[in-house]
PDB file of N, CA and C in Angstrom:
ATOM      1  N   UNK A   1      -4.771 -39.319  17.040  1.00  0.00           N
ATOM      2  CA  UNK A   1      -3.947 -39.751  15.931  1.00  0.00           C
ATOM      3  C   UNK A   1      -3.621 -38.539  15.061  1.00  0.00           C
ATOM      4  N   UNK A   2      -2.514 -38.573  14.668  1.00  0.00           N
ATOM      5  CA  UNK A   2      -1.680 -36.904  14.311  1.00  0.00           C
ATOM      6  C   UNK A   2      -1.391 -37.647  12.392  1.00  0.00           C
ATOM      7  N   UNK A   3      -2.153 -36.845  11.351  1.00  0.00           N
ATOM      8  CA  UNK A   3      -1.561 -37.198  10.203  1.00  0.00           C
ATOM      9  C   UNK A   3      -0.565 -36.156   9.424  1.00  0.00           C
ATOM     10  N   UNK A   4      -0.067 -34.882  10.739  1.00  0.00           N
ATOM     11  CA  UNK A   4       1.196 -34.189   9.824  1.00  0.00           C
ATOM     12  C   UNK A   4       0.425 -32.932  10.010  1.00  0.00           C
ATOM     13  N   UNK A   5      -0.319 -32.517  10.156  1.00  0.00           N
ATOM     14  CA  UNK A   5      -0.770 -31.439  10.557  1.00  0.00           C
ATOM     15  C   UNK A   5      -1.357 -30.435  11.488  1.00  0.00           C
ATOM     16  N   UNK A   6      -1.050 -29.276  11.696  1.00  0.00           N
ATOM     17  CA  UNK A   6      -0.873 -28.764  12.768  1.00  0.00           C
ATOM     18  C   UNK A   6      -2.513 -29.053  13.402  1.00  0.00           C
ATOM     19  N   UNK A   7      -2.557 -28.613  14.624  1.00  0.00           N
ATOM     20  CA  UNK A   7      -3.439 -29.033  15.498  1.00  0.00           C
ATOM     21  C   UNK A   7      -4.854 -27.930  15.035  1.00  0.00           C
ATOM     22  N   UNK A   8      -6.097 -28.234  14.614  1.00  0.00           N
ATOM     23  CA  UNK A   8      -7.558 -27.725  14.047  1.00  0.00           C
ATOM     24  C   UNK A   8      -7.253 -27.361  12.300  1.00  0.00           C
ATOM     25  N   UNK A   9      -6.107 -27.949  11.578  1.00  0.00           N
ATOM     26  CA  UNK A   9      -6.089 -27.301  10.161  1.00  0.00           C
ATOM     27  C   UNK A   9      -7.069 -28.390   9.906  1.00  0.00           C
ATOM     28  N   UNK A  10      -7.696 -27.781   8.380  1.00  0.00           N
ATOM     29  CA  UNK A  10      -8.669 -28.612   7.549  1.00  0.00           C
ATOM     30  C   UNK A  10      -7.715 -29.356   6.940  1.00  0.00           C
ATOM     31  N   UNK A  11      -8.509 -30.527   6.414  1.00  0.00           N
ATOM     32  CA  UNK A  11      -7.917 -30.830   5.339  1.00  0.00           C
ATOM     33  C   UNK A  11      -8.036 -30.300   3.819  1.00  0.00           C
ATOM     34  N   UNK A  12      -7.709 -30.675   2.765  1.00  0.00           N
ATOM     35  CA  UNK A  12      -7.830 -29.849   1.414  1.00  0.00           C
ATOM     36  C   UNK A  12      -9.302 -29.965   1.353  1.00  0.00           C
ATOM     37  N   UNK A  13      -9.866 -31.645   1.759  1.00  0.00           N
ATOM     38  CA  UNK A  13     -10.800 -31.928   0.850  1.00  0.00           C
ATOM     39  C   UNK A  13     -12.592 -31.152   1.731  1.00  0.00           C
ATOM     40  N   UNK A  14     -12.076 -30.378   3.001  1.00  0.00           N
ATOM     41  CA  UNK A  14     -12.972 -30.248   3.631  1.00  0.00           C
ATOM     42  C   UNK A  14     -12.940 -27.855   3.041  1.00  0.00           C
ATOM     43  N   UNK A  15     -12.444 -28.418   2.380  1.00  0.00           N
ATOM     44  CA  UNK A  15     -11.955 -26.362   2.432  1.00  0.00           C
ATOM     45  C   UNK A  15     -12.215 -26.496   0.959  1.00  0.00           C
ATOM     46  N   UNK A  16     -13.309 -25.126   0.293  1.00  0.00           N
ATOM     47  CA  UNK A  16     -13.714 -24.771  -0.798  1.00  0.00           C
ATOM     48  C   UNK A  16     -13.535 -23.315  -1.040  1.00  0.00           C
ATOM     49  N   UNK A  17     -12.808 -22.965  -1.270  1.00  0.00           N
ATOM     50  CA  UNK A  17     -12.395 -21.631  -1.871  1.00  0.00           C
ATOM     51  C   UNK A  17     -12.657 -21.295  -2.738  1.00  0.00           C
ATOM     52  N   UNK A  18     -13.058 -19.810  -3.062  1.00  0.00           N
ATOM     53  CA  UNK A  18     -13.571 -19.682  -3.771  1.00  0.00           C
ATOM     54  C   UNK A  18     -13.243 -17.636  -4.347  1.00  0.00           C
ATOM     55  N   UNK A  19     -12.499 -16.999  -3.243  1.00  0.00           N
ATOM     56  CA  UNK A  19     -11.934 -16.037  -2.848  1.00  0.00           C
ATOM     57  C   UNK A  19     -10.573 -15.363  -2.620  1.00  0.00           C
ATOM     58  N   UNK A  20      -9.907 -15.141  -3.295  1.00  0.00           N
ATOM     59  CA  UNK A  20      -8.113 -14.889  -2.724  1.00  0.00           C
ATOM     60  C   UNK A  20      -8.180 -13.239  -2.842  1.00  0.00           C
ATOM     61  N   UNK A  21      -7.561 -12.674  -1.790  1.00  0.00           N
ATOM     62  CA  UNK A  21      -7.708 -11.193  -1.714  1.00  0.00           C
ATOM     63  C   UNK A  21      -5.906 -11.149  -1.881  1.00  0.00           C
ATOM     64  N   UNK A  22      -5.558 -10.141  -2.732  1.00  0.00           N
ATOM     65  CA  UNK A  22      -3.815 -10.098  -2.694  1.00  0.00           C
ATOM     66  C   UNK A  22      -3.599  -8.484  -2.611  1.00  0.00           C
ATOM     67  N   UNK A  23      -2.872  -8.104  -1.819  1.00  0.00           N
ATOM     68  CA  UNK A  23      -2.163  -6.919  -1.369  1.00  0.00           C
ATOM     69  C   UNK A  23      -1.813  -5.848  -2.545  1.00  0.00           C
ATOM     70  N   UNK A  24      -1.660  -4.761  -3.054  1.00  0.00           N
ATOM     71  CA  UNK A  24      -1.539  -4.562  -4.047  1.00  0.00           C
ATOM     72  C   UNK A  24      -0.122  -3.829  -4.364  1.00  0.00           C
ATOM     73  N   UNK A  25       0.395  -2.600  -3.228  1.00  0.00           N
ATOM     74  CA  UNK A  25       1.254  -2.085  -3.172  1.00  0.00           C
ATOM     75  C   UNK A  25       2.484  -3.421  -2.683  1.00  0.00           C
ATOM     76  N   UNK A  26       3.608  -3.747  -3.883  1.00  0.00           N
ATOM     77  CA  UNK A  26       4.352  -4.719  -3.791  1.00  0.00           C
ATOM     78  C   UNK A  26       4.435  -6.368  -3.870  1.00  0.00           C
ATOM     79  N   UNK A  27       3.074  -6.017  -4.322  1.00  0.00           N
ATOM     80  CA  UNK A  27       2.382  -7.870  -4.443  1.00  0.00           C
ATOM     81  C   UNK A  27       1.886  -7.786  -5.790  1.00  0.00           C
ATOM     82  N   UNK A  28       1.052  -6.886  -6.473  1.00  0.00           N
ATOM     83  CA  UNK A  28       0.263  -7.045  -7.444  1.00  0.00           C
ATOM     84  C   UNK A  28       0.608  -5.929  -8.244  1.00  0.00           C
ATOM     85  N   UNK A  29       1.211  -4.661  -7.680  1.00  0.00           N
ATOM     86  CA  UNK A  29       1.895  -3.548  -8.142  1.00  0.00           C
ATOM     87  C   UNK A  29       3.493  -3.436  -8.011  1.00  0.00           C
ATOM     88  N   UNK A  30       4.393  -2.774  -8.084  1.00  0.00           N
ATOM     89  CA  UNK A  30       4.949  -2.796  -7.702  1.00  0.00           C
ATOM     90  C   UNK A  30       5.637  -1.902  -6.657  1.00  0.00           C
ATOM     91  N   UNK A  31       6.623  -2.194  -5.683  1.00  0.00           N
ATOM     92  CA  UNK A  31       6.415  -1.194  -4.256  1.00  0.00           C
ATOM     93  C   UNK A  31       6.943  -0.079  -4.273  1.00  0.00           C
ATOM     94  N   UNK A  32       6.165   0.736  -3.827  1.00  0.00           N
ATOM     95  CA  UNK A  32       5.964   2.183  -3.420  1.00  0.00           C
ATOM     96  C   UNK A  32       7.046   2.531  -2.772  1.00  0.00           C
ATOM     97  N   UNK A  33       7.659   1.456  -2.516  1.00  0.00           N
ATOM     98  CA  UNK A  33       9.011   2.213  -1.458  1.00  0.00           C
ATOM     99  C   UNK A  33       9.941   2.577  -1.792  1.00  0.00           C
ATOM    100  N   UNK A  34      10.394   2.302  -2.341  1.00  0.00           N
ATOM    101  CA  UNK A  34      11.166   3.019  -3.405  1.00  0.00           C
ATOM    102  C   UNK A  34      11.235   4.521  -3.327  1.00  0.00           C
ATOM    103  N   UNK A  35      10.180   4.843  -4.267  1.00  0.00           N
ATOM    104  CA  UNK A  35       9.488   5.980  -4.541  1.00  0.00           C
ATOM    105  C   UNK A  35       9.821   6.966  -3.701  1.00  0.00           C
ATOM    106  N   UNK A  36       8.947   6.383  -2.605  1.00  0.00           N
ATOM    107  CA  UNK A  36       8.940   7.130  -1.240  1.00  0.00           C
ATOM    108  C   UNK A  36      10.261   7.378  -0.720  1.00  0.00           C
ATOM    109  N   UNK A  37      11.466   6.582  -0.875  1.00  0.00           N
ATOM    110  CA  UNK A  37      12.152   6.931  -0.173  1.00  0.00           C
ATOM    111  C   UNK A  37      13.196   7.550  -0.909  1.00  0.00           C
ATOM    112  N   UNK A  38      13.264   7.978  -2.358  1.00  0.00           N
ATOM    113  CA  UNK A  38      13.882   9.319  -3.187  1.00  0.00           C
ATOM    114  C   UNK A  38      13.556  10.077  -3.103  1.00  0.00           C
ATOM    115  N   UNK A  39      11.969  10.396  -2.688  1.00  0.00           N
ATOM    116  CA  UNK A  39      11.436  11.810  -2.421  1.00  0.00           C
ATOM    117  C   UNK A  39      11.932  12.147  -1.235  1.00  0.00           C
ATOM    118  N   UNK A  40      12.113  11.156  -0.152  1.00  0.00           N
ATOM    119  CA  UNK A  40      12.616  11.552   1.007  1.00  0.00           C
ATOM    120  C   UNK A  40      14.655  12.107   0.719  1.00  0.00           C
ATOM    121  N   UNK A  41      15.291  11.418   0.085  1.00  0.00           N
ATOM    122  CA  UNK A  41      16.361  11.896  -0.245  1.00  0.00           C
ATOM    123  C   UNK A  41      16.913  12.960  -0.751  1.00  0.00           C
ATOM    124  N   UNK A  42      15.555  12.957  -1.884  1.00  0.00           N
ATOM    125  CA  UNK A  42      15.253  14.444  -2.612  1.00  0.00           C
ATOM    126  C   UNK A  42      15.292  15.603  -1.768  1.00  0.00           C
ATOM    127  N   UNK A  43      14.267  15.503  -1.090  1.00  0.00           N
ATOM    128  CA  UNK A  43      13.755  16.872   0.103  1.00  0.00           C
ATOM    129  C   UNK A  43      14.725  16.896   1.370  1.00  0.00           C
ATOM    130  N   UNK A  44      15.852  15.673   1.502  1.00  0.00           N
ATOM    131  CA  UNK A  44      17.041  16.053   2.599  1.00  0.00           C
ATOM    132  C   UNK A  44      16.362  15.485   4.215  1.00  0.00           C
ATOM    133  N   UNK A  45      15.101  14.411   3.879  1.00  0.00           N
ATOM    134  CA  UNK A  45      14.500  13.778   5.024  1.00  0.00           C
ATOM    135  C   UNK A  45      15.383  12.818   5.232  1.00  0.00           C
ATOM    136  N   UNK A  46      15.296  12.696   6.609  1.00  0.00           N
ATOM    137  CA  UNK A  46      15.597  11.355   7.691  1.00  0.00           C
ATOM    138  C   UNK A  46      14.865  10.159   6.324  1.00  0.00           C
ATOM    139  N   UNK A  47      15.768   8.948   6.417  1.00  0.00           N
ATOM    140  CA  UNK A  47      14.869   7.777   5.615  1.00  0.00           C
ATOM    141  C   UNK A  47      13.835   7.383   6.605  1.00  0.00           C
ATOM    142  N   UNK A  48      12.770   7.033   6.011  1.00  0.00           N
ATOM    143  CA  UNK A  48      11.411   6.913   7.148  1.00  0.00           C
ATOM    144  C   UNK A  48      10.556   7.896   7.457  1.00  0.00           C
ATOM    145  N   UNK A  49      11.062   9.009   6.691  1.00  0.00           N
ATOM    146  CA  UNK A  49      10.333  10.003   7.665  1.00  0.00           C
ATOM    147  C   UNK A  49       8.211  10.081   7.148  1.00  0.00           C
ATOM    148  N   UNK A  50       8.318   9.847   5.476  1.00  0.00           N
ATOM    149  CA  UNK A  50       6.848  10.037   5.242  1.00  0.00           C
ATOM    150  C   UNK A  50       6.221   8.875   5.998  1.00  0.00           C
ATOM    151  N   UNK A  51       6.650   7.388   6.051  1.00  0.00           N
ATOM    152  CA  UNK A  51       5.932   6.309   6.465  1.00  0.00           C
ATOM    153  C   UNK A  51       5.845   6.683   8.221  1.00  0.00           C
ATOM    154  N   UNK A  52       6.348   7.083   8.830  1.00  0.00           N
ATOM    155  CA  UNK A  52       6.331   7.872  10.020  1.00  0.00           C
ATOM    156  C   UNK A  52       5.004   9.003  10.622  1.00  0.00           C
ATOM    157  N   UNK A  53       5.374   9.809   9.122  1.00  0.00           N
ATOM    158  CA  UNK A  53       4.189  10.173   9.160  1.00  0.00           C
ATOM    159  C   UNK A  53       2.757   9.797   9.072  1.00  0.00           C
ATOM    160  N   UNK A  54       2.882   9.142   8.268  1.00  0.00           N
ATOM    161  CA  UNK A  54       1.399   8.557   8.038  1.00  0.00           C
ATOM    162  C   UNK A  54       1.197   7.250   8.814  1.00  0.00           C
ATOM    163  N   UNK A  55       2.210   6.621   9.713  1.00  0.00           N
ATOM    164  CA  UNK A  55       1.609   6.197  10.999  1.00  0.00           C
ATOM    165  C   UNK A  55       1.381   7.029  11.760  1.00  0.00           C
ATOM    166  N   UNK A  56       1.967   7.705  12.208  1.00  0.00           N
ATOM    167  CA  UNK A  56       1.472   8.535  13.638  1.00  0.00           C
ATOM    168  C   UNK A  56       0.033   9.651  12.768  1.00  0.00           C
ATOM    169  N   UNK A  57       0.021   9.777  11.605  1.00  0.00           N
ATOM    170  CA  UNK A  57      -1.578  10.488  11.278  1.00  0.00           C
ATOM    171  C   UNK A  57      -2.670   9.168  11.440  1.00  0.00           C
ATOM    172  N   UNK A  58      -2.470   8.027  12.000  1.00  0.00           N
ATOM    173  CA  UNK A  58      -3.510   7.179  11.877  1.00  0.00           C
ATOM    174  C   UNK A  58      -4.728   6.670  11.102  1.00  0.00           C
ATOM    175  N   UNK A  59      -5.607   6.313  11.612  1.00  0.00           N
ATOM    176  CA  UNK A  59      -7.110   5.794  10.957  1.00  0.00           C
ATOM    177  C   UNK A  59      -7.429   7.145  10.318  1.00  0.00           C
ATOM    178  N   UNK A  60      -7.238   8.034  10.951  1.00  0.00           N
ATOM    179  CA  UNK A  60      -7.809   9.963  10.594  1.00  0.00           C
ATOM    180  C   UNK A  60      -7.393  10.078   9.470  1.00  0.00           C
ATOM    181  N   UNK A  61      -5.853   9.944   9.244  1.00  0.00           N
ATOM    182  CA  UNK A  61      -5.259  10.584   8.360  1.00  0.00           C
ATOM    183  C   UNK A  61      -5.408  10.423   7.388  1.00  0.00           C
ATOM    184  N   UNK A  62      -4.877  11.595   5.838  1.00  0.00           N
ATOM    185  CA  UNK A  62      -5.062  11.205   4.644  1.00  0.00           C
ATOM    186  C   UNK A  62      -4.920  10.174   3.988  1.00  0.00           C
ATOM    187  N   UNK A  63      -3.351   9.454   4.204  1.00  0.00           N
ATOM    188  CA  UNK A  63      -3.605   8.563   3.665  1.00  0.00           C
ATOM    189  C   UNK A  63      -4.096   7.516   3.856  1.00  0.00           C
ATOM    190  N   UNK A  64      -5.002   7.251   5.041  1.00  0.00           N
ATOM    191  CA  UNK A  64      -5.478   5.980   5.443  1.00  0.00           C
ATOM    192  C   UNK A  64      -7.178   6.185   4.774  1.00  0.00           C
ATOM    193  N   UNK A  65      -7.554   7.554   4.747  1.00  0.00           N
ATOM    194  CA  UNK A  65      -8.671   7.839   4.493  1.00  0.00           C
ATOM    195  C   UNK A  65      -8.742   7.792   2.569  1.00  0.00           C
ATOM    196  N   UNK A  66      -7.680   7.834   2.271  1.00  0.00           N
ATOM    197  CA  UNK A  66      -7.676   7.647   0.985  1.00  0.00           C
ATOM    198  C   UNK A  66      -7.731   5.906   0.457  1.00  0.00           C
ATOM    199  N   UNK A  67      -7.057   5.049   1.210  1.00  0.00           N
ATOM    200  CA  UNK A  67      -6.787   3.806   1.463  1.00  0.00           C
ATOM    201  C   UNK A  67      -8.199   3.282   1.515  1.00  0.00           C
ATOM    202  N   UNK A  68      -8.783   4.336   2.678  1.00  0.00           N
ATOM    203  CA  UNK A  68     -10.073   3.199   2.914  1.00  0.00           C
ATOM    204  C   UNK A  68     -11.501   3.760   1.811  1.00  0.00           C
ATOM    205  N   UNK A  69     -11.252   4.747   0.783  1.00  0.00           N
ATOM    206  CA  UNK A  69     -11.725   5.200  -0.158  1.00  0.00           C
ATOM    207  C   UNK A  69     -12.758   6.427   0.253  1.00  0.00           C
ATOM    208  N   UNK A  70     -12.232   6.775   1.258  1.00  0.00           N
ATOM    209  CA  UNK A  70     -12.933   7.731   1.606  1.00  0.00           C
ATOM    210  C   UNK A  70     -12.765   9.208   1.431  1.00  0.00           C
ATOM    211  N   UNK A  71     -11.575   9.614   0.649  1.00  0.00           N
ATOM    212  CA  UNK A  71     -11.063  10.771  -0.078  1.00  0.00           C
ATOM    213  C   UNK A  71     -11.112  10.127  -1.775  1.00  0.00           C
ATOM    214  N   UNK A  72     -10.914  10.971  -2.455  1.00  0.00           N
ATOM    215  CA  UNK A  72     -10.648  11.224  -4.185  1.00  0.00           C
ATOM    216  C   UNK A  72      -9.489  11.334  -3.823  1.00  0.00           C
ATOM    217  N   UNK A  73      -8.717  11.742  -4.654  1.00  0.00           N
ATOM    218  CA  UNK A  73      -7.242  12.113  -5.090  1.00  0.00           C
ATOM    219  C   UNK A  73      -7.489  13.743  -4.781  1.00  0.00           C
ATOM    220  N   UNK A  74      -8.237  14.116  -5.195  1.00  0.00           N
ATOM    221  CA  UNK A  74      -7.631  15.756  -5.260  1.00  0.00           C
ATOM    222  C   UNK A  74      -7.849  16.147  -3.629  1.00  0.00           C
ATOM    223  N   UNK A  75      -8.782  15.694  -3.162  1.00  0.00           N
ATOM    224  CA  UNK A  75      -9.311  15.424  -1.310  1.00  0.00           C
ATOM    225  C   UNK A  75      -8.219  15.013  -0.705  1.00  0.00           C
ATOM    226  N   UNK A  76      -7.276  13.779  -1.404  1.00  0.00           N
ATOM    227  CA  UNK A  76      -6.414  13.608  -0.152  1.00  0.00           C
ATOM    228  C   UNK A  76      -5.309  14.358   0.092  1.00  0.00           C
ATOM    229  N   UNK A  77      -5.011  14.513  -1.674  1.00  0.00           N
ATOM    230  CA  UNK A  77      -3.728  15.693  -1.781  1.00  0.00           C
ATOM    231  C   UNK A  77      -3.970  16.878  -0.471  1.00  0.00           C
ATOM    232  N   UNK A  78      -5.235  17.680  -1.002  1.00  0.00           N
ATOM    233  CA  UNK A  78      -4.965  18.912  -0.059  1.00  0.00           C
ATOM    234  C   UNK A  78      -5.350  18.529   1.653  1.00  0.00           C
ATOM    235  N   UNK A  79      -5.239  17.282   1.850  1.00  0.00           N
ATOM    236  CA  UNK A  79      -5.553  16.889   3.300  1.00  0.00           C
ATOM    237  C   UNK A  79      -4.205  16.187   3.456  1.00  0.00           C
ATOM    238  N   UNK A  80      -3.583  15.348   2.665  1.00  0.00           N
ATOM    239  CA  UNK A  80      -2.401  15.564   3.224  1.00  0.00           C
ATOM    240  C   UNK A  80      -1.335  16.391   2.917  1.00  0.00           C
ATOM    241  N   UNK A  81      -1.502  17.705   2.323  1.00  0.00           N
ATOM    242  CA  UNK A  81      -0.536  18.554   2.474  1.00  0.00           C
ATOM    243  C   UNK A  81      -0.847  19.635   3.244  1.00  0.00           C
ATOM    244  N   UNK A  82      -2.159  19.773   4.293  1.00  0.00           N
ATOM    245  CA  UNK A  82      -1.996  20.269   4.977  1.00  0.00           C
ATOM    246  C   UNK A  82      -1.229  19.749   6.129  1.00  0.00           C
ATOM    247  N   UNK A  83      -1.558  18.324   6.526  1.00  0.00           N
ATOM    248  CA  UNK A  83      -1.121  17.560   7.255  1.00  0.00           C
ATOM    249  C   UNK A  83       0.495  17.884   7.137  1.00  0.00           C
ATOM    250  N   UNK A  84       1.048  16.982   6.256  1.00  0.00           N
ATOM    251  CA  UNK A  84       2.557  17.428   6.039  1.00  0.00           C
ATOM    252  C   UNK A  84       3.573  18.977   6.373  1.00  0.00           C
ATOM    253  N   UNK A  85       2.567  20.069   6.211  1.00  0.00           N
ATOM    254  CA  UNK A  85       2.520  21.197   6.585  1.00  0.00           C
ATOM    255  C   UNK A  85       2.807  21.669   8.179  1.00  0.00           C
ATOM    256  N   UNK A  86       1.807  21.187   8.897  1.00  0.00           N
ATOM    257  CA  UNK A  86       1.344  21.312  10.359  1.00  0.00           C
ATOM    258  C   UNK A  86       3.110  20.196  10.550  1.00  0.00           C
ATOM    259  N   UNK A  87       3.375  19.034   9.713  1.00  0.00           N
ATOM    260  CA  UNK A  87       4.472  18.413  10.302  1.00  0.00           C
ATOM    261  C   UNK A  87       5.673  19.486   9.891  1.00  0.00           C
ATOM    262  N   UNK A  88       5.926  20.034   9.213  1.00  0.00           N
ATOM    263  CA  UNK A  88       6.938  21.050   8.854  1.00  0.00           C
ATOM    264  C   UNK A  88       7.748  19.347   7.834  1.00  0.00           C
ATOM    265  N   UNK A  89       7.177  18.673   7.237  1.00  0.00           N
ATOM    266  CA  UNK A  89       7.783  18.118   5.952  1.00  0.00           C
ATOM    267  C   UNK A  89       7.474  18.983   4.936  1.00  0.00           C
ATOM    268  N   UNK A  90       8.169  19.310   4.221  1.00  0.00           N
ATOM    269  CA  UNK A  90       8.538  19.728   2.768  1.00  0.00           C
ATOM    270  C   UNK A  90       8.330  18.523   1.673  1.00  0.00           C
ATOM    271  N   UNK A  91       7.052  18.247   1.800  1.00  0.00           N
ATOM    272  CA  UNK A  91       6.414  17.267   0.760  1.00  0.00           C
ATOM    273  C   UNK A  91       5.264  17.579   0.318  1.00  0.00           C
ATOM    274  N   UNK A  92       4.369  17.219  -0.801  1.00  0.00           N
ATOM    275  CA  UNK A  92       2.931  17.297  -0.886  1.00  0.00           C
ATOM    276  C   UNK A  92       2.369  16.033  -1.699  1.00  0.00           C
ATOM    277  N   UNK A  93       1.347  15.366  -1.626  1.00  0.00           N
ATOM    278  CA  UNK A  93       1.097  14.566  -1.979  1.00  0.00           C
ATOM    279  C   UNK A  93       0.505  14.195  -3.409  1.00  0.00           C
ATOM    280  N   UNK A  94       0.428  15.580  -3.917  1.00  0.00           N
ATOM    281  CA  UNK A  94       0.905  15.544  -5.824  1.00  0.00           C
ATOM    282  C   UNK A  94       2.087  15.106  -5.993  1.00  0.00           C
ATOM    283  N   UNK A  95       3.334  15.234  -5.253  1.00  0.00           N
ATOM    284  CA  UNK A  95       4.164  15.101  -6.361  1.00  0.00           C
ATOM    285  C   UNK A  95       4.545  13.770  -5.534  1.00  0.00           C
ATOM    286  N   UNK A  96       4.248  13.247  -4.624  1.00  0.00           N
ATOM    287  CA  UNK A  96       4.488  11.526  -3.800  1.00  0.00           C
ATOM    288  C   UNK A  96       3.609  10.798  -4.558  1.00  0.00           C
ATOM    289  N   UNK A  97       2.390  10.851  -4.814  1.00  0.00           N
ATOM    290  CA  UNK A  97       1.674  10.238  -5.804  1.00  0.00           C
ATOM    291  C   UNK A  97       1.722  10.054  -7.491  1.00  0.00           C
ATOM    292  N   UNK A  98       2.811  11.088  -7.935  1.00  0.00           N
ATOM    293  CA  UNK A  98       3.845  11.162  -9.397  1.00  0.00           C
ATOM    294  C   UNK A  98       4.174  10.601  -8.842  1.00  0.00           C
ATOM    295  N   UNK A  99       5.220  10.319  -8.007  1.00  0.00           N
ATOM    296  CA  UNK A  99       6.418   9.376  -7.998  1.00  0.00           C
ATOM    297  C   UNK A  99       5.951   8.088  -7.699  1.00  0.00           C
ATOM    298  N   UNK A 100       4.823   8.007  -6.773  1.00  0.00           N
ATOM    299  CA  UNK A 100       4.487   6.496  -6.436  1.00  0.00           C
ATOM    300  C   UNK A 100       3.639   5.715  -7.709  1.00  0.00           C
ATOM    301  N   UNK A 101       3.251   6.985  -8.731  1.00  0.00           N
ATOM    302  CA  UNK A 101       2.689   5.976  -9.635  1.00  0.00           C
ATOM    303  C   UNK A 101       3.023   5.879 -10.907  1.00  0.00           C
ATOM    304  N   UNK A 102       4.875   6.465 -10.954  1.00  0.00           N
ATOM    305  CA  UNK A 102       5.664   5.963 -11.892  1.00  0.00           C
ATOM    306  C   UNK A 102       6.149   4.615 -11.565  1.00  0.00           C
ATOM    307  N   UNK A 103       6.447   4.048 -10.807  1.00  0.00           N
ATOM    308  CA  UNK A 103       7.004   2.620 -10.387  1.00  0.00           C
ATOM    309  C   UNK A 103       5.805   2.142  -9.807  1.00  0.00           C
ATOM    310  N   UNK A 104       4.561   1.830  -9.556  1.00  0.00           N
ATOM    311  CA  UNK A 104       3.510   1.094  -9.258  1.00  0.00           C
ATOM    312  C   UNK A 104       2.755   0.066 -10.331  1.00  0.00           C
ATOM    313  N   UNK A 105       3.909   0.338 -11.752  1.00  0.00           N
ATOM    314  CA  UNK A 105       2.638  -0.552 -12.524  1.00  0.00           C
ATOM    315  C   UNK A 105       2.743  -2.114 -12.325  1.00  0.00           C
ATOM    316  N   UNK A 106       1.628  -2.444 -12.665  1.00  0.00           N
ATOM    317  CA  UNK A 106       1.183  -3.916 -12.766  1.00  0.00           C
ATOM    318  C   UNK A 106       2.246  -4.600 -12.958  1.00  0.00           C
ATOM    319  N   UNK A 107       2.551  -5.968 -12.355  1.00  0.00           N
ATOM    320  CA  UNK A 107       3.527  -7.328 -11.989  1.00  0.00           C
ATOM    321  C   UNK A 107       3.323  -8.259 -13.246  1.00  0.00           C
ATOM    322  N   UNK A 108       3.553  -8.553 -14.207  1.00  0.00           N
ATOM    323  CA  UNK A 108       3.022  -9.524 -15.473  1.00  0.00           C
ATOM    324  C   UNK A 108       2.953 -10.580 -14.869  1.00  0.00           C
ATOM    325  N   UNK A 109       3.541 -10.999 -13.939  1.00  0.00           N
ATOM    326  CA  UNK A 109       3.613 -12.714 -13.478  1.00  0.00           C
ATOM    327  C   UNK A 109       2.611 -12.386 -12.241  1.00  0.00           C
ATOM    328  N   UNK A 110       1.901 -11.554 -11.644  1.00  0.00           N
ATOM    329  CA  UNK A 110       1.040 -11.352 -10.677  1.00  0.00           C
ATOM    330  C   UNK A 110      -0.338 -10.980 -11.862  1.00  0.00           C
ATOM    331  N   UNK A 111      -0.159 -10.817 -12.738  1.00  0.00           N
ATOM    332  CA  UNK A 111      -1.775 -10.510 -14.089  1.00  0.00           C
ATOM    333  C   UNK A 111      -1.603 -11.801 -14.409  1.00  0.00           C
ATOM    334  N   UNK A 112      -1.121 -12.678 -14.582  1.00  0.00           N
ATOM    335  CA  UNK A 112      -0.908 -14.196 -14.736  1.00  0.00           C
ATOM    336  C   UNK A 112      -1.616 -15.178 -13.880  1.00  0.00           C
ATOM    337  N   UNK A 113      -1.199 -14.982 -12.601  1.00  0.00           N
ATOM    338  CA  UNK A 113      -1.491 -15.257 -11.637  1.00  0.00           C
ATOM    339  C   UNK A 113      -2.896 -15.137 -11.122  1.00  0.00           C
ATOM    340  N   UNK A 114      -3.519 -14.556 -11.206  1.00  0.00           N
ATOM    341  CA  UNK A 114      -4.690 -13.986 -10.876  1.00  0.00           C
ATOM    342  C   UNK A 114      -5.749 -14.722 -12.158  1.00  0.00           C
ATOM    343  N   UNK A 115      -5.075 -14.349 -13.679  1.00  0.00           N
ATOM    344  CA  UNK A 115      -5.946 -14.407 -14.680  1.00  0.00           C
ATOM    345  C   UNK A 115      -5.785 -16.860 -14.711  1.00  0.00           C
ATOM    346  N   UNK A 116      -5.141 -17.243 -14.264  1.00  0.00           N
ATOM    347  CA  UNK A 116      -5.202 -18.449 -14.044  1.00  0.00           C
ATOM    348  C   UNK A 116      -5.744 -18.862 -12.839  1.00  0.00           C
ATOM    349  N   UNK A 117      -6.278 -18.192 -12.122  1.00  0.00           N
ATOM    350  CA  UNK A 117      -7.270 -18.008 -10.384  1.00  0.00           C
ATOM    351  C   UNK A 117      -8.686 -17.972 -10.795  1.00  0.00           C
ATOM    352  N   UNK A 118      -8.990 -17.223 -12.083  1.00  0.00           N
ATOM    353  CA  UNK A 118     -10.050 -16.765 -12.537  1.00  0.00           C
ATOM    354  C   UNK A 118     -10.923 -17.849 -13.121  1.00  0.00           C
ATOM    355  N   UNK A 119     -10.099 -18.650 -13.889  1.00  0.00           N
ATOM    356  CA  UNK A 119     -10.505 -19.761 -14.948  1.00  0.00           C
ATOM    357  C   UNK A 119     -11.268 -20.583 -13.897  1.00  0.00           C
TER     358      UNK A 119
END
């Protein structure tokens, strides 16, 4: 017997939450992409080219190692501008991190959101 829902969902009254994890770059901040992609205009890059980079630098790379809190700021800078370097981009990650954290501030209706999650 089918009451409308997909096949193993709970119902409300069987699910207690108690946890919401929310994304921060473009969900809770605002997005970085932007940013990223004037510096790329700036410096005369292909569009795509830093997010490119820092996929193909992987789990290793600075910025994932910064992500997963395993660099400081001043650690990731000079790890990813060596990185960027070895790529022959004309970027460094002082002045991508100015730019990404002039447009990153806080969402008022996402501090709302959260602070009515809390109660």
């Amino acid at each position: 017997m089918s009451d409308g829902r997909p096949a193993g969902a709970l119902s409300s009254s069987a699910v207690s939450l108690n946890t919401v994890i929310f994304d921060l770059g473009g969900v809770v901040l605002g997005s970085p992409l932007h940013a990223i992609r004037q510096y790329e205009r700036d410096q005369q890059l292909p569009v795509g080219a830093v997010g490119r980079h820092i996929n193909a630098s992987g789990s290793t790379g600075a910025w994932s190692r910064l992500e997963c809190g395993e660099l400081d700021l001043k650690a990731f800078c000079e790890a990813f501008d060596a990185e960027c370097r070895a790529a022959s981009l004309p970027i460094t990650g002082r002045e991508l991190m100015r730019r990404i954290g002039r447009v990153t501030q806080p969402r008022a209706e996402m501090l709302e959101a959260i602070a009515r999650l809390r109660r």
